[in-house]
C-alpha atoms as a PDB file:
ATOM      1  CA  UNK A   1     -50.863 -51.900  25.846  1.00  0.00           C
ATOM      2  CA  UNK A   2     -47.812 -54.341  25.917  1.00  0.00           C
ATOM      3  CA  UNK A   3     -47.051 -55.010  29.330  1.00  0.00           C
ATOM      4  CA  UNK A   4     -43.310 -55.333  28.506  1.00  0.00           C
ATOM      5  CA  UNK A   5     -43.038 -51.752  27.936  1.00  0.00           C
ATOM      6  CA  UNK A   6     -41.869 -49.181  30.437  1.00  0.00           C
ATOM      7  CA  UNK A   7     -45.267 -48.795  32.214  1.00  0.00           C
ATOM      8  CA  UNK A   8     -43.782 -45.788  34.121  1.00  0.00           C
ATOM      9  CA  UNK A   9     -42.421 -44.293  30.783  1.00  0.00           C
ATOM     10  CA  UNK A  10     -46.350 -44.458  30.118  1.00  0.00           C
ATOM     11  CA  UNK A  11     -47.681 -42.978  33.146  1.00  0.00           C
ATOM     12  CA  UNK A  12     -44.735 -40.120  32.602  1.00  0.00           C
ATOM     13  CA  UNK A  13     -46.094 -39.057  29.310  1.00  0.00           C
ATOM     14  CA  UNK A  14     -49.428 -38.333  30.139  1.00  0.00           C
ATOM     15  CA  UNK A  15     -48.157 -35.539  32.137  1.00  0.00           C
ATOM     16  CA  UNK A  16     -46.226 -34.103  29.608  1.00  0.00           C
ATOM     17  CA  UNK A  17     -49.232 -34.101  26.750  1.00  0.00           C
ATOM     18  CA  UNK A  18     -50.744 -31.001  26.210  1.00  0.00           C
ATOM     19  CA  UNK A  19     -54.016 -31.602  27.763  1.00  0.00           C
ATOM     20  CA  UNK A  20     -54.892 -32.145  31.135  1.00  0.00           C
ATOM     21  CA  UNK A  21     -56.310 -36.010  32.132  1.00  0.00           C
ATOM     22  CA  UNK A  22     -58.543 -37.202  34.868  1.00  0.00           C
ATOM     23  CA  UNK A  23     -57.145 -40.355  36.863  1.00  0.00           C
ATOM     24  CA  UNK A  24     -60.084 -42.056  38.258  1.00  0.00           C
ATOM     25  CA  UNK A  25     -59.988 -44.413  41.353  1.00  0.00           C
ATOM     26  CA  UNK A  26     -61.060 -47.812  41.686  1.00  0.00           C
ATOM     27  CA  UNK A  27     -61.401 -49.571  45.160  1.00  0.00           C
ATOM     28  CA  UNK A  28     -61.439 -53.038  43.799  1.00  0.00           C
ATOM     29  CA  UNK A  29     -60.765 -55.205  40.860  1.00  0.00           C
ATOM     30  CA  UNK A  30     -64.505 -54.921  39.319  1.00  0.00           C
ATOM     31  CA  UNK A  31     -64.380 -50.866  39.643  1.00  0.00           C
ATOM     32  CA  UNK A  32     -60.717 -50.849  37.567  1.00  0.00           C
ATOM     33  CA  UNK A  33     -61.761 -53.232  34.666  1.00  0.00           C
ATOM     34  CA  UNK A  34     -65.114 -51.317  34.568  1.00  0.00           C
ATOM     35  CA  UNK A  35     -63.040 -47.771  34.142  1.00  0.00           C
ATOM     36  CA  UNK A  36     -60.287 -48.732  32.091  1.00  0.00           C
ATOM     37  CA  UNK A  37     -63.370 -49.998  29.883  1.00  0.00           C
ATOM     38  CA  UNK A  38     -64.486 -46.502  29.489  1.00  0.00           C
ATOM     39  CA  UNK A  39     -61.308 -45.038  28.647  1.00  0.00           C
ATOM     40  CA  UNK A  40     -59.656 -43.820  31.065  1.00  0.00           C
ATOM     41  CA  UNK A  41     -55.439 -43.507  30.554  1.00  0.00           C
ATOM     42  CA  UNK A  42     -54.749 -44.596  33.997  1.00  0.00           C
ATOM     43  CA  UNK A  43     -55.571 -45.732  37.381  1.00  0.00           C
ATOM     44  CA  UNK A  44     -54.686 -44.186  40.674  1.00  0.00           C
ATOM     45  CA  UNK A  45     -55.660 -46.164  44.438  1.00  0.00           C
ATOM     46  CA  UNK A  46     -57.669 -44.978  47.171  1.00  0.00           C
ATOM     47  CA  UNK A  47     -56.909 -45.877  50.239  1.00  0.00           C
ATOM     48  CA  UNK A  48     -60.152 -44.794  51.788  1.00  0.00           C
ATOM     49  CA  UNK A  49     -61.964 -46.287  49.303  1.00  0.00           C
ATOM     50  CA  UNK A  50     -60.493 -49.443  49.524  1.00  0.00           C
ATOM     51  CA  UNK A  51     -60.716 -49.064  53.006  1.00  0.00           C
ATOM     52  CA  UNK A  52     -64.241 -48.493  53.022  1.00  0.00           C
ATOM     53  CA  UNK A  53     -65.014 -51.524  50.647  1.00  0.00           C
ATOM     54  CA  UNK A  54     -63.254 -53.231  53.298  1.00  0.00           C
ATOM     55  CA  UNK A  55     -65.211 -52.390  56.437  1.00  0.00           C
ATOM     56  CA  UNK A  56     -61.976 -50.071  57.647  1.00  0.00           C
ATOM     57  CA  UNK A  57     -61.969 -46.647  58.489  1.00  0.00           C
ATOM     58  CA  UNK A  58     -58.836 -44.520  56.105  1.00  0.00           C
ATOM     59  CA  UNK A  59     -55.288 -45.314  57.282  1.00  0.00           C
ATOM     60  CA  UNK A  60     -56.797 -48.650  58.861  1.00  0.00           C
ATOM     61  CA  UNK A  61     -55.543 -51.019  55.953  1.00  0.00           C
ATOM     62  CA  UNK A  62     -51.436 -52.108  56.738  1.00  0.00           C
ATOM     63  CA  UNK A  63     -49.348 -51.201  54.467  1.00  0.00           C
ATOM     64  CA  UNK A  64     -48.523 -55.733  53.298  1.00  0.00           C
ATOM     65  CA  UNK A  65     -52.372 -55.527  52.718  1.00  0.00           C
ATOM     66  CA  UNK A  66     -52.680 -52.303  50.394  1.00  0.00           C
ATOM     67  CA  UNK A  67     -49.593 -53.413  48.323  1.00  0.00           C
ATOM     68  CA  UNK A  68     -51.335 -56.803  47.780  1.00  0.00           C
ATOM     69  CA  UNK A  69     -53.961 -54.900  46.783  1.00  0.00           C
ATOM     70  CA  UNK A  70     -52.193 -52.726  44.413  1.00  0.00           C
ATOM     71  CA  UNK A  71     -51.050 -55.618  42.665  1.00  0.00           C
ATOM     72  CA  UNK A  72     -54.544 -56.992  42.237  1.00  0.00           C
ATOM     73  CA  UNK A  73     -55.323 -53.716  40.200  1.00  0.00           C
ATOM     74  CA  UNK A  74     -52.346 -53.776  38.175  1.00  0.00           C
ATOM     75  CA  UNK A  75     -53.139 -57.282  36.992  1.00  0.00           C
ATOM     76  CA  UNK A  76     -56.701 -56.110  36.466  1.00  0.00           C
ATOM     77  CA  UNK A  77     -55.937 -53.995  33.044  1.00  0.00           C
ATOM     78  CA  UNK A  78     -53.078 -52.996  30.814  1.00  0.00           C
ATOM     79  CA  UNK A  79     -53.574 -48.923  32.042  1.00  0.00           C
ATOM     80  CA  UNK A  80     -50.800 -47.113  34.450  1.00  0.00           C
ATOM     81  CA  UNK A  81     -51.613 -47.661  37.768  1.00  0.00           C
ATOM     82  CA  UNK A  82     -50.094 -45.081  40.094  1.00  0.00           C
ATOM     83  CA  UNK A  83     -51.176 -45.761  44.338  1.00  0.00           C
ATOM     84  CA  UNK A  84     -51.974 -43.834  47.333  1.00  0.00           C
ATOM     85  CA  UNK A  85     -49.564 -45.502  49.781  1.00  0.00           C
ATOM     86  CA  UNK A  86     -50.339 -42.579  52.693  1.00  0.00           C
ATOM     87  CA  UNK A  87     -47.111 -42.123  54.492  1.00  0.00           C
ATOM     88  CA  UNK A  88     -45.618 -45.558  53.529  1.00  0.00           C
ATOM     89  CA  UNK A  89     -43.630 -48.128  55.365  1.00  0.00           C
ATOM     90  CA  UNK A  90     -43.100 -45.451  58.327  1.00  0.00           C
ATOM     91  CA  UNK A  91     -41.620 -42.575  59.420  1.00  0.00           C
ATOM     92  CA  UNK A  92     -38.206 -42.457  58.532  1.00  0.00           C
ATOM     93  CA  UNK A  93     -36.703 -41.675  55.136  1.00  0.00           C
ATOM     94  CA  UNK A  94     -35.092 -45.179  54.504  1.00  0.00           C
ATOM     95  CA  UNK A  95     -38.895 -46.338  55.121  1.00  0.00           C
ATOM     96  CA  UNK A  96     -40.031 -43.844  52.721  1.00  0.00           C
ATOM     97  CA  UNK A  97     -37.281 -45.391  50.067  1.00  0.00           C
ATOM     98  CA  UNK A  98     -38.688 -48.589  50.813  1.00  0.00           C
ATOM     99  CA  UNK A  99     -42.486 -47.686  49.936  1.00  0.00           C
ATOM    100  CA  UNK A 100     -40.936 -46.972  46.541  1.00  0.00           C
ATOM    101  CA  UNK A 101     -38.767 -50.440  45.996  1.00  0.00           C
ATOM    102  CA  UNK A 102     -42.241 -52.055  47.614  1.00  0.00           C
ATOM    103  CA  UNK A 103     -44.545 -50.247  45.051  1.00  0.00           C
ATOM    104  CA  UNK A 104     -42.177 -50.794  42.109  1.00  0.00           C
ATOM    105  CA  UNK A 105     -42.032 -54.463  43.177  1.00  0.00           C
ATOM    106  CA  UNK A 106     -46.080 -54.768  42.983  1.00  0.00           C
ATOM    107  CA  UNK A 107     -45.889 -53.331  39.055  1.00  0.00           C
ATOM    108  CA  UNK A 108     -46.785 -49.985  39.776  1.00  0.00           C
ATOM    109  CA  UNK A 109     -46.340 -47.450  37.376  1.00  0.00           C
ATOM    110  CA  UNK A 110     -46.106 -44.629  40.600  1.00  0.00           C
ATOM    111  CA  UNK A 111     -46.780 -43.954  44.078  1.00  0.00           C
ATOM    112  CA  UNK A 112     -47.553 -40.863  46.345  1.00  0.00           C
ATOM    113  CA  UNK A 113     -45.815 -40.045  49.813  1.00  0.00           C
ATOM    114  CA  UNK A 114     -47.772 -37.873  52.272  1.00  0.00           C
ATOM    115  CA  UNK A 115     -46.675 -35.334  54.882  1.00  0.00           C
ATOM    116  CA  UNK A 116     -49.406 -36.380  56.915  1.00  0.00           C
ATOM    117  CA  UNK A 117     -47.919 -38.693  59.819  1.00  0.00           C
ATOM    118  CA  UNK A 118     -50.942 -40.791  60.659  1.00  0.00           C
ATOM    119  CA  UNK A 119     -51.429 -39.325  63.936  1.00  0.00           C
ATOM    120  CA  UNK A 120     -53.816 -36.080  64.091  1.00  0.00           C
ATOM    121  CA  UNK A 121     -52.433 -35.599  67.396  1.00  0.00           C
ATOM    122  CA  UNK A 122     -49.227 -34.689  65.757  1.00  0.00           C
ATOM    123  CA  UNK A 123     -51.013 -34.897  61.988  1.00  0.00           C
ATOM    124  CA  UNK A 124     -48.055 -33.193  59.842  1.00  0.00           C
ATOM    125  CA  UNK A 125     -44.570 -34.267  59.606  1.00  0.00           C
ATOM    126  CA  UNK A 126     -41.803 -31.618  60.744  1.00  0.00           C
ATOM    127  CA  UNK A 127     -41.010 -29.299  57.255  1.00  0.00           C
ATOM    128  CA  UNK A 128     -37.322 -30.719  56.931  1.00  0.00           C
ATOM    129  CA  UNK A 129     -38.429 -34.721  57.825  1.00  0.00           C
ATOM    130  CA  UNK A 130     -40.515 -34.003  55.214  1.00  0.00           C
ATOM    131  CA  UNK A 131     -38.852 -33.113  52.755  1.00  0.00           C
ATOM    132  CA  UNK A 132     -36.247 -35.957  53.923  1.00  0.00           C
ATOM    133  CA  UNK A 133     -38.539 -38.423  53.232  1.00  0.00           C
ATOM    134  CA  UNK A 134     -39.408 -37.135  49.827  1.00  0.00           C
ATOM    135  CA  UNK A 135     -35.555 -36.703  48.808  1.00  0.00           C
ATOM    136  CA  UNK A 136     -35.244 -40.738  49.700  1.00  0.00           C
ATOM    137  CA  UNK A 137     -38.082 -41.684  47.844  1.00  0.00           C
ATOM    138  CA  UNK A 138     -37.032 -39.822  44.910  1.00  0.00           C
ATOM    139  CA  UNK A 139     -33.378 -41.515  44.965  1.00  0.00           C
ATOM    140  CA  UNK A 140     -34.730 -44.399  45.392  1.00  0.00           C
ATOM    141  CA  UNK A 141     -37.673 -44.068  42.346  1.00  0.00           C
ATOM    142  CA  UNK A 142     -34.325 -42.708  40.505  1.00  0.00           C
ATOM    143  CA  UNK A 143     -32.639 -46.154  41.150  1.00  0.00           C
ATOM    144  CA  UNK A 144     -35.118 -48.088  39.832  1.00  0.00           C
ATOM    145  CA  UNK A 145     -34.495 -49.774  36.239  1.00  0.00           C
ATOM    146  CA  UNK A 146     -37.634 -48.440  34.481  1.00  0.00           C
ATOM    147  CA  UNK A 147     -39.173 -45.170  35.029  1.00  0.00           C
ATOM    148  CA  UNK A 148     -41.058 -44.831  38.004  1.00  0.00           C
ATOM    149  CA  UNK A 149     -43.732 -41.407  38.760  1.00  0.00           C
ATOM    150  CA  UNK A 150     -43.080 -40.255  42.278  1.00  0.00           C
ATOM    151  CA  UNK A 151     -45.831 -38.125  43.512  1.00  0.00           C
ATOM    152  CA  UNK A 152     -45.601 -36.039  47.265  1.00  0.00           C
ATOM    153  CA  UNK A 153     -48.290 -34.558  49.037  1.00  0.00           C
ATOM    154  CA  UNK A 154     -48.525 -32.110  51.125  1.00  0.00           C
ATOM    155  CA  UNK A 155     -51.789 -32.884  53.790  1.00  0.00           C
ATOM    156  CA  UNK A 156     -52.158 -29.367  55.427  1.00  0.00           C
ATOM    157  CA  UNK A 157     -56.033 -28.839  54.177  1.00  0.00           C
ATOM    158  CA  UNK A 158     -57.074 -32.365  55.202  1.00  0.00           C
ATOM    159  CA  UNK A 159     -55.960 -31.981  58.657  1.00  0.00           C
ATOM    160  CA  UNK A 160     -57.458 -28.485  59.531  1.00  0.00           C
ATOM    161  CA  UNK A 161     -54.077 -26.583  58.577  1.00  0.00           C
ATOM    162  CA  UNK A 162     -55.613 -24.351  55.902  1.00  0.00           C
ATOM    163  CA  UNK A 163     -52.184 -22.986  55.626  1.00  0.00           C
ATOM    164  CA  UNK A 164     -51.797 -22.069  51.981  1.00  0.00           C
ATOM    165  CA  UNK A 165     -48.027 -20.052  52.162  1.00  0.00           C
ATOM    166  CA  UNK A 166     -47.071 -23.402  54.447  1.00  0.00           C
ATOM    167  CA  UNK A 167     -48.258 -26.057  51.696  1.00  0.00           C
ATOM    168  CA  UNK A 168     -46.928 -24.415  48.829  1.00  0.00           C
ATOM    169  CA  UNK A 169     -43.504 -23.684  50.867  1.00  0.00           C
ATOM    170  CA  UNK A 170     -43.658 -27.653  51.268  1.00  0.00           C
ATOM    171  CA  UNK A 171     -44.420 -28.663  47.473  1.00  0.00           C
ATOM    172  CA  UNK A 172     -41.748 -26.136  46.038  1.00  0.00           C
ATOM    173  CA  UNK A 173     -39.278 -27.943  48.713  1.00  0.00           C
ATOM    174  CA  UNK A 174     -40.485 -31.375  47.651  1.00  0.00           C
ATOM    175  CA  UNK A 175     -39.987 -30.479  44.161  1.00  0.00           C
ATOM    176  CA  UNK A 176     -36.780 -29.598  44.557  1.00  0.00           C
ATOM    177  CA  UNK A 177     -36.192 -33.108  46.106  1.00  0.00           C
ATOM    178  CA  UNK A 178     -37.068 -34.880  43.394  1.00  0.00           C
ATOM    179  CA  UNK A 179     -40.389 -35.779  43.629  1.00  0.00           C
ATOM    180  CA  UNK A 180     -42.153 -35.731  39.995  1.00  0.00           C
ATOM    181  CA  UNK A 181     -45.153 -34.506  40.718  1.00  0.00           C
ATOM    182  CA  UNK A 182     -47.076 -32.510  43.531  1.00  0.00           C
ATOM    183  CA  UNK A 183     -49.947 -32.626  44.848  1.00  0.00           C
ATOM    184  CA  UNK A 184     -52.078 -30.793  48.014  1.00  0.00           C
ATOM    185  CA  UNK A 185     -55.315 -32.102  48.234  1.00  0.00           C
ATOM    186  CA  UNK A 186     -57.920 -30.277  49.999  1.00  0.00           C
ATOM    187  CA  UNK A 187     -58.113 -27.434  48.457  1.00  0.00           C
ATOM    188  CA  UNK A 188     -61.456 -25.321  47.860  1.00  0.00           C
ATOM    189  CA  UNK A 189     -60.886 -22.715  45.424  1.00  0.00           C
ATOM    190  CA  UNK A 190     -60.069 -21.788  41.912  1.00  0.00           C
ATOM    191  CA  UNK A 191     -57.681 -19.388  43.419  1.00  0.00           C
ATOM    192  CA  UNK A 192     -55.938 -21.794  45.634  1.00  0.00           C
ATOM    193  CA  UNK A 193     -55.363 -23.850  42.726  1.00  0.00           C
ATOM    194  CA  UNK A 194     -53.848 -21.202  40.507  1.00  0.00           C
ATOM    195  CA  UNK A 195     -51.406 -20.563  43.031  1.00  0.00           C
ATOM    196  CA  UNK A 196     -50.477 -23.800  44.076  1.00  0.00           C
ATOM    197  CA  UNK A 197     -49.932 -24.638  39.883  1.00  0.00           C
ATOM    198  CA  UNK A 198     -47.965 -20.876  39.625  1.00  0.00           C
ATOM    199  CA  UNK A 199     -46.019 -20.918  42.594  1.00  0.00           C
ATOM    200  CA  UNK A 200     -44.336 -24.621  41.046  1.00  0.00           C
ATOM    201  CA  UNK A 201     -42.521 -25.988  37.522  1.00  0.00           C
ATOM    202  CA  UNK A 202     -43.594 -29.648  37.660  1.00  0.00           C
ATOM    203  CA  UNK A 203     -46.987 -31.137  37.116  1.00  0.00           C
ATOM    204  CA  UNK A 204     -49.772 -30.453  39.914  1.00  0.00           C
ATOM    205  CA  UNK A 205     -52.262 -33.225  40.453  1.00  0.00           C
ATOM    206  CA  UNK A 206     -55.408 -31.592  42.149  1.00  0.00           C
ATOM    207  CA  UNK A 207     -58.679 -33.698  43.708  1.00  0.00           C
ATOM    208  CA  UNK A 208     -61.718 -32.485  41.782  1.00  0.00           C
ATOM    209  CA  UNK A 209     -64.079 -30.103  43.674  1.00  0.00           C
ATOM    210  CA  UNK A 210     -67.222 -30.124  42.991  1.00  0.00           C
ATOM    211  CA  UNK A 211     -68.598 -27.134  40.976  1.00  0.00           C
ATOM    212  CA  UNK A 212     -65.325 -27.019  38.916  1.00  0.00           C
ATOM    213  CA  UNK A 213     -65.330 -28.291  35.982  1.00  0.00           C
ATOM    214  CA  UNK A 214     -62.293 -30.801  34.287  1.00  0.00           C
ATOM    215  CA  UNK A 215     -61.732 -27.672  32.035  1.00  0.00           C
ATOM    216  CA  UNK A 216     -61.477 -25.136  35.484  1.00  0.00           C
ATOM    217  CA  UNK A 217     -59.021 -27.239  36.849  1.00  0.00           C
ATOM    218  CA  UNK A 218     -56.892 -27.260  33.337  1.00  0.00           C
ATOM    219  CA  UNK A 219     -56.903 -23.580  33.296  1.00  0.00           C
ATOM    220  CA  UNK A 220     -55.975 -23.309  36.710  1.00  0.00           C
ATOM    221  CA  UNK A 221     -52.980 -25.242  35.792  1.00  0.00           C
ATOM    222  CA  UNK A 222     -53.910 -28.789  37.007  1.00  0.00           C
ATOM    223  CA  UNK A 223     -51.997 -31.543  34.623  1.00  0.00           C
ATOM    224  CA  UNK A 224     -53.493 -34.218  36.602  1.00  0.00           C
ATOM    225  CA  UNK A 225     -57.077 -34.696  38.096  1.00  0.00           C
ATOM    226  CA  UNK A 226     -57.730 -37.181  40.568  1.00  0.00           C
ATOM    227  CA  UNK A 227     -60.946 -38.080  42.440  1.00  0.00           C
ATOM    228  CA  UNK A 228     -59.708 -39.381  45.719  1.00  0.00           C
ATOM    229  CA  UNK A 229     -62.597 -41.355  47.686  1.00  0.00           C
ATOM    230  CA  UNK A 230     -65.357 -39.598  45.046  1.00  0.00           C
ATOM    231  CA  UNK A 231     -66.378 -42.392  43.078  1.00  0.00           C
ATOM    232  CA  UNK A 232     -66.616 -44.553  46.598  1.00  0.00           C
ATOM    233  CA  UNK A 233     -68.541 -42.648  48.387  1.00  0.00           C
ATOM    234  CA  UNK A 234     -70.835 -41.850  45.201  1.00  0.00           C
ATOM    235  CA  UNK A 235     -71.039 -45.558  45.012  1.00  0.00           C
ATOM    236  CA  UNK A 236     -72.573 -46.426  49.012  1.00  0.00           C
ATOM    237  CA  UNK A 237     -74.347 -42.879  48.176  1.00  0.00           C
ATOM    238  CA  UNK A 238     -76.497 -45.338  45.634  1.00  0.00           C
ATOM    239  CA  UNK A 239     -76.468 -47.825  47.356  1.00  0.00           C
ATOM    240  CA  UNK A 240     -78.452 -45.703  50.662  1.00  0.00           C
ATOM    241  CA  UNK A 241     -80.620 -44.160  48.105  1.00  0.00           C
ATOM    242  CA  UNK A 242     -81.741 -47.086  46.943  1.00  0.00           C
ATOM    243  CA  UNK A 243     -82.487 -48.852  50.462  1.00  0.00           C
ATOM    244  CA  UNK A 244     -84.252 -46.130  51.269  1.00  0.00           C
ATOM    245  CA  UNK A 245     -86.167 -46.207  48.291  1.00  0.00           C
ATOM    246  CA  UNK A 246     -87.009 -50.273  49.223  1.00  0.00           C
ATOM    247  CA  UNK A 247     -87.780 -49.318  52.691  1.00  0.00           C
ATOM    248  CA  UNK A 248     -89.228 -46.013  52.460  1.00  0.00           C
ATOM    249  CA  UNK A 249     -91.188 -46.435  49.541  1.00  0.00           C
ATOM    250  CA  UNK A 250     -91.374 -50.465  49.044  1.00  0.00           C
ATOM    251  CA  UNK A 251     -90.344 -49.725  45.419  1.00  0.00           C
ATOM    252  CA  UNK A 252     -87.512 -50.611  43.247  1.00  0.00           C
ATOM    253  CA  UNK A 253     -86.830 -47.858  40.643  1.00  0.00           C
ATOM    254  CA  UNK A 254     -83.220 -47.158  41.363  1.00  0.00           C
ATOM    255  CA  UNK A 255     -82.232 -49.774  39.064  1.00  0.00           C
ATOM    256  CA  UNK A 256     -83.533 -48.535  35.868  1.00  0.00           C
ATOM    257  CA  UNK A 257     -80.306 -46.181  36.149  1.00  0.00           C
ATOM    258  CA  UNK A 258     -78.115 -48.961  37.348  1.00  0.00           C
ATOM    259  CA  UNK A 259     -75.758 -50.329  34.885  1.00  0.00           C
ATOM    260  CA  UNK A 260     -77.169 -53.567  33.332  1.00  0.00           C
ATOM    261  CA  UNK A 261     -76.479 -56.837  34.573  1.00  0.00           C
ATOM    262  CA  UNK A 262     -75.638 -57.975  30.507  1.00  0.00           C
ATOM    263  CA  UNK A 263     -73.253 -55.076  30.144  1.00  0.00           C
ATOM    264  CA  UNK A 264     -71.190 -55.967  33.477  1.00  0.00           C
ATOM    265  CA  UNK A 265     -71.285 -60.048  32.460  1.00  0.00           C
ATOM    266  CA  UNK A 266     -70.155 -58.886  28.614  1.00  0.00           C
ATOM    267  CA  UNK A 267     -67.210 -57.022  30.410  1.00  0.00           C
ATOM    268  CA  UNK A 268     -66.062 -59.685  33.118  1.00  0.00           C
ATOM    269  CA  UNK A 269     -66.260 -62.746  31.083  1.00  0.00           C
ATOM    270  CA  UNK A 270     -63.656 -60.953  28.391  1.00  0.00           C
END
C-alpha cells in the first residue's frame, strides 16, 4: 500500500465492502508484521494486551506511552491501523477532541472512545457526558485533513452493567453524534448482537465470542470483528502450557506446533 494515500480513506472502505472482516490485534511490533503477513486488511491496538506484554495491569499504560506505541505499529506495516485509546486524554470533551488530533498525529488510520471512565467506583460516564465526548471527537475527526474512522464504545457489559436497552440507547445516541462506527463489547449472545446491529444504521464492530463463528457474527450484522486481548492471552496461554509441560513433564513437545524459528527470521529480516 502507498503510504501517501488517505490511510483513513482505506480503513473507511473496508466497512463499506460487502463482506464482513476480522481486525486482529497485535501487542507489539513482532505480533503486527507477523499478522499483516498473513493477510489481514488492518490492525486494531489492545490496550490490555499491550499492557500485559508490558508487565501492567489494563488502563495502567498513560496515555504519552500508548500513543508512542501506536506509532511503533503504524511504522511496522503498510495495513490501517485503527487504536484502543480507552477513554483518552481525560474526561472532558475538549480532552476527548484531543485523543483524536493525538491519534491522527501518530498516523493512525482511527481510534475508539469509551464510556467507561476508568474508575469502577464510578465505571460509566453520565449518558449526556457521554455522548458529549463522542460529539467532540467526531468534530474534531471531521476537522482533520484526511479521513479519519472514529469508533465509540459503549462499556456497560465489561463493567457488570448487563444493561442491553441502556447500551444500545447509548450507541444510537453516539451515532447520532458522529461517531463512525459503534461498538459494545461484552456481549454474550447471538441475540444481543442482532439487536445491537438492528437497533443502529452505521457499522457495528463486535469482539468475537467464542463458539461463534466469523460467519455468525456477519449474519448477526457485525461489519467489523475484533479480538480485543484474545490473541494475548492465547499467546501467555502457550507460553504456561508449555512451562508446565518442561516442569511437569521434563519434556519439550510444545514446540513442534510453534512457528519455526526460519519462518519468523525469513519475515523480520525483509
Amino acid at each position: 500500500m502507498d503510504k501517501s494515500r488517505d490511510i483513513g480513506a482505506v480503513f473507511r472502505a473496508l466497512h463499506t465492502s460487502a463482506d464482513a472482516f476480522v481486525i486482529p490485534n497485535p501487542w507489539d511490533v513482532g505480533t503486527a508484521k507477523f499478522l499483516a503477513s498473513l493477510g489481514f486488511k488492518a490492525l486494531a491496538t489492545t490496550s490490555a494486551g499491550y499492557a500485559f506484554a508490558r508487565g501492567r495491569p489494563d488502563g495502567g499504560i498513560p496515555f504519552d506511552e500508548m500513543i508512542a506505541h501506536c506509532k511503533e505499529l503504524v511504522a511496522a506495516t503498510d495495513l490501517p491501523v485503527s487504536a484502543d485509546l480507552e477513554n483518552g486524554k481525560g474526561d472532558t470533551p475538549d480532552s476527548a477532541a484531543e485523543t483524536v488530533f493525538a491519534a491522527e498525529a501518530a498516523g493512525l488510520a482511527g481510534c475508539s472512545i469509551e464510556d467507561f471512565s476508568g474508575d469502577e467506583t464510578n465505571a460509566i460516564y453520565e449518558f449526556q457526558h457521554a455522548v458529549e465526548r463522542v460529539a467532540a471527537a467526531s468534530e474534531a475527526a471531521r476537522s482533520l485533513r484526511r479521513d479519519f474512522v472514529l469508533t465509540a464504545r459503549a462499556e456497560n457489559f465489561l463493567h457488570d452493567r448487563s444493561d442491553l436497552d441502556d447500551t444500545i440507547r447509548r450507541l444510537r445516541a453516539f451515532e447520532e453524534a458522529g461517531a463512525d462506527v459503534l461498538y459494545a463489547p461484552g456481549l454474550t449472545s447471538i441475540d444481543q448482537v442482532k439487536a445491537v446491529c438492528s437497533a443502529l444504521t452505521k457499522p457495528v464492530n463486535i469482539l468475537a465470542v467464542p463458539g461463534f463463528s466469523v460467519r455468525d457474527l456477519a449474519e448477526a450484522g457485525a461489519k467489523r470483528i475484533s479480538l480485543g486481548s484474545k490473541l494475548t492471552t492465547a499467546a501467555f496461554g502457550a507460553v504456561e502450557a508449555a512451562a508446565r509441560e518442561m516442569l511437569d513433564e521434563g519434556t519439550v513437545d510444545f514446540s513442534r506446533k510453534g512457528t519455526s524459528f526460519a519462518r519468523l527470521q525469513a519475515l523480520f529480516s525483509d
